[in-house]
Structure formats: C-alpha cells, structure tokens
N, C-alpha and C. Protein backbone atom coordinates (compact mmCIF):
# COMPACT_ATOMS: atom_id res chain seq x y z
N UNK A 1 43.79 -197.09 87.56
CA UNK A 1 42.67 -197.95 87.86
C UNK A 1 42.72 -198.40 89.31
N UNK A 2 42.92 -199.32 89.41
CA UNK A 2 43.30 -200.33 90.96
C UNK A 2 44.76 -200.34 91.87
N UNK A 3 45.45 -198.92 90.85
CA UNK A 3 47.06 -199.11 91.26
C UNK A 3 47.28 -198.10 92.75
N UNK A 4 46.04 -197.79 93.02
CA UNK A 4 45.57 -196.87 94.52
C UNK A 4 45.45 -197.39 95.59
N UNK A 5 44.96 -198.92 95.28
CA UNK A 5 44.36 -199.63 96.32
C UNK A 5 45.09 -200.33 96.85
N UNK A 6 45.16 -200.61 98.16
CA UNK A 6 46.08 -201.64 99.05
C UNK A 6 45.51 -203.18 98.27
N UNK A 7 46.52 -203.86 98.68
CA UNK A 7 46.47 -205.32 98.57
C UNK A 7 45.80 -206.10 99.52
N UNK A 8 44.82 -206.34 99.66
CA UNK A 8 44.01 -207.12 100.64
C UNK A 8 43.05 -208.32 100.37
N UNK A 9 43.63 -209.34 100.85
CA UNK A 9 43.32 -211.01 100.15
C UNK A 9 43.13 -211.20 100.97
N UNK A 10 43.13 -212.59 101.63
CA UNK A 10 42.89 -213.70 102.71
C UNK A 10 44.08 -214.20 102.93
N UNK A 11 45.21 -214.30 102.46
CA UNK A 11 46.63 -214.94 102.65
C UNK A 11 47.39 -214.29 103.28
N UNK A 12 47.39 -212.80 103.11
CA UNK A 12 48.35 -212.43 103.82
C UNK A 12 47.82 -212.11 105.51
N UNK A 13 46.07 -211.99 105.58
CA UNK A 13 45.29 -212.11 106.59
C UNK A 13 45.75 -212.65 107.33
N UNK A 14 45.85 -214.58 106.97
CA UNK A 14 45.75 -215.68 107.45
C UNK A 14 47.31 -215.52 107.58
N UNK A 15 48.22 -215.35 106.91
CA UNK A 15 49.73 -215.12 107.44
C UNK A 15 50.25 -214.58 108.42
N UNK A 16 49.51 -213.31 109.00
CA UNK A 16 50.02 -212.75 109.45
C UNK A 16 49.92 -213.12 111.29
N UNK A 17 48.63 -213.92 111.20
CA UNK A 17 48.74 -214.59 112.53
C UNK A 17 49.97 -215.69 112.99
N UNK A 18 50.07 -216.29 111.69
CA UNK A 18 51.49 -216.63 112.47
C UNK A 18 52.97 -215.73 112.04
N UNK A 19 53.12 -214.63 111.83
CA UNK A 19 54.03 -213.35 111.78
C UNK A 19 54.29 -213.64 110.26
N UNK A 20 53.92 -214.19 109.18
CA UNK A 20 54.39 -213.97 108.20
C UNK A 20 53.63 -213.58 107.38
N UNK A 21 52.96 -212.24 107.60
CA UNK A 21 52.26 -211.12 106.94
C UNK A 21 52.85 -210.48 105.84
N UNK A 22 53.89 -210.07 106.38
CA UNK A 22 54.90 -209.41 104.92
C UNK A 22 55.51 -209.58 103.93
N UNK A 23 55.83 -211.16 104.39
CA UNK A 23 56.18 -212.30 103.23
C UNK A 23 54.94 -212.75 102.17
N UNK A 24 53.95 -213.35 102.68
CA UNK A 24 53.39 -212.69 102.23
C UNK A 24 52.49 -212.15 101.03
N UNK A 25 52.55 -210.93 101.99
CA UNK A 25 52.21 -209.73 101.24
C UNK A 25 52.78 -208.97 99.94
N UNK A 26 54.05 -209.27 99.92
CA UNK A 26 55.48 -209.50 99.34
C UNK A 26 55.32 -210.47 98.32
N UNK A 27 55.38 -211.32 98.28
CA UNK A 27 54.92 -212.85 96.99
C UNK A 27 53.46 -212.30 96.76
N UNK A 28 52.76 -211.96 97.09
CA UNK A 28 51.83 -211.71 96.45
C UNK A 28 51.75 -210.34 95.53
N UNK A 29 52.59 -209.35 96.04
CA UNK A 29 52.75 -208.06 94.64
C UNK A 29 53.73 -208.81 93.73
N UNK A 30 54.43 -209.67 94.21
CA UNK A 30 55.31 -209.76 93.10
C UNK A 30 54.94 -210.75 92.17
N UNK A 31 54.08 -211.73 92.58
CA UNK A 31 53.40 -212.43 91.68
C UNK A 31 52.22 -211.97 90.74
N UNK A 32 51.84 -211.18 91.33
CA UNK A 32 51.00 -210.07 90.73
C UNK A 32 51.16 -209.40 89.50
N UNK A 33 52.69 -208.64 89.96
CA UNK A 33 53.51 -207.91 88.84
C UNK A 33 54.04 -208.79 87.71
N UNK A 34 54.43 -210.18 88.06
CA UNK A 34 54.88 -211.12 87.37
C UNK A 34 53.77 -211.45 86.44
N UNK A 35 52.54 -211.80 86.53
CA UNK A 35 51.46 -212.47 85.75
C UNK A 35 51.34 -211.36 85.33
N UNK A 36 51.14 -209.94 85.05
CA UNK A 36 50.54 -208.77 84.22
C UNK A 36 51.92 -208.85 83.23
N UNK A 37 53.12 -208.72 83.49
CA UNK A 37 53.97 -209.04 82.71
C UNK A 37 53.50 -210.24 81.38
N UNK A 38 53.60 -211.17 82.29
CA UNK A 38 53.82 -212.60 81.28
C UNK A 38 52.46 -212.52 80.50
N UNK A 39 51.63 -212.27 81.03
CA UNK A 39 50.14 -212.49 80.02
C UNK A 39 50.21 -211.05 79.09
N UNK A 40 50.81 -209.80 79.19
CA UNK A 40 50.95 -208.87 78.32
C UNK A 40 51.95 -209.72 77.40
N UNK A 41 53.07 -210.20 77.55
CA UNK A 41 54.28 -210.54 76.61
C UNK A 41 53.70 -211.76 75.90
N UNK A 42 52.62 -212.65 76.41
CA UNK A 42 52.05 -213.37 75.86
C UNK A 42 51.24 -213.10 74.61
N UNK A 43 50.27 -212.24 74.93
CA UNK A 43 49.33 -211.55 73.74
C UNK A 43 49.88 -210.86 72.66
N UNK A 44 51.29 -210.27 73.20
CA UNK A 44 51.82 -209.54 71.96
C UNK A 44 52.58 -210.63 71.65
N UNK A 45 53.12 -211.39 71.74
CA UNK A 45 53.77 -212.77 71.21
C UNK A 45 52.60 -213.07 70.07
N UNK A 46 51.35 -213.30 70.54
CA UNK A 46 50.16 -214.05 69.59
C UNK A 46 49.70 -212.75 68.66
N UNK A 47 50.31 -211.83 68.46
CA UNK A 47 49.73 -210.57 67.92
C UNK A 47 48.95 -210.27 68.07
N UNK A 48 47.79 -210.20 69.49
CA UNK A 48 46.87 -209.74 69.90
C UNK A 48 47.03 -208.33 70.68
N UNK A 49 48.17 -208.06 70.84
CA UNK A 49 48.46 -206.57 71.56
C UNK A 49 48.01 -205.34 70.85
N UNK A 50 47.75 -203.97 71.52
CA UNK A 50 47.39 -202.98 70.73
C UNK A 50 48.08 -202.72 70.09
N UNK A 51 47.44 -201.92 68.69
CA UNK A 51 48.38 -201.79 67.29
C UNK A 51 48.30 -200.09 67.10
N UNK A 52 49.00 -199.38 67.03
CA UNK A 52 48.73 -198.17 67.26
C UNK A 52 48.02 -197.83 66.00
C-alpha cells in the first residue's frame, strides 16, 4: 500500500532547519511502527482481528 512512499510530514520539515531532521525523521518511523503494532495487538486482544 503506502510502504513505497517516503515519510513526509511537517516535523521533520520544521526539524531539519535547526539540523535535527533525522531525529526526527527517526521517532517518527518508529512511532509509526510502534502504533500499527499496538492497535493490531489491541484488536486481536478484543477479538476483533481476522479469523481465517
């Protein structure tokens, strides 16, 4: 789906003028990766996950 596309927000924009672009850019995939985690482990916690 969207796993092609660069990461491009306003934070790491606005970061990078004062050099901390990569940081970041950086907390933001990983927070990213973190919330698709926790809200998947969430739903299958509530038995809302797919059921084969």
């Amino acid at each position: 789906m969207l796993a092609g596309l660069p990461m491009v927000t306003i934070f790491p924009l606005l970061a990078q003028r004062y050099g901390q672009g990569e940081q970041c850019a950086s907390a933001l995939l990983a927070t990213t990766l973190l919330s698709f985690l926790t809200l998947n482990l969430g739903l299958w916690a509530l038995g809302m996950g797919a059921t084969p």
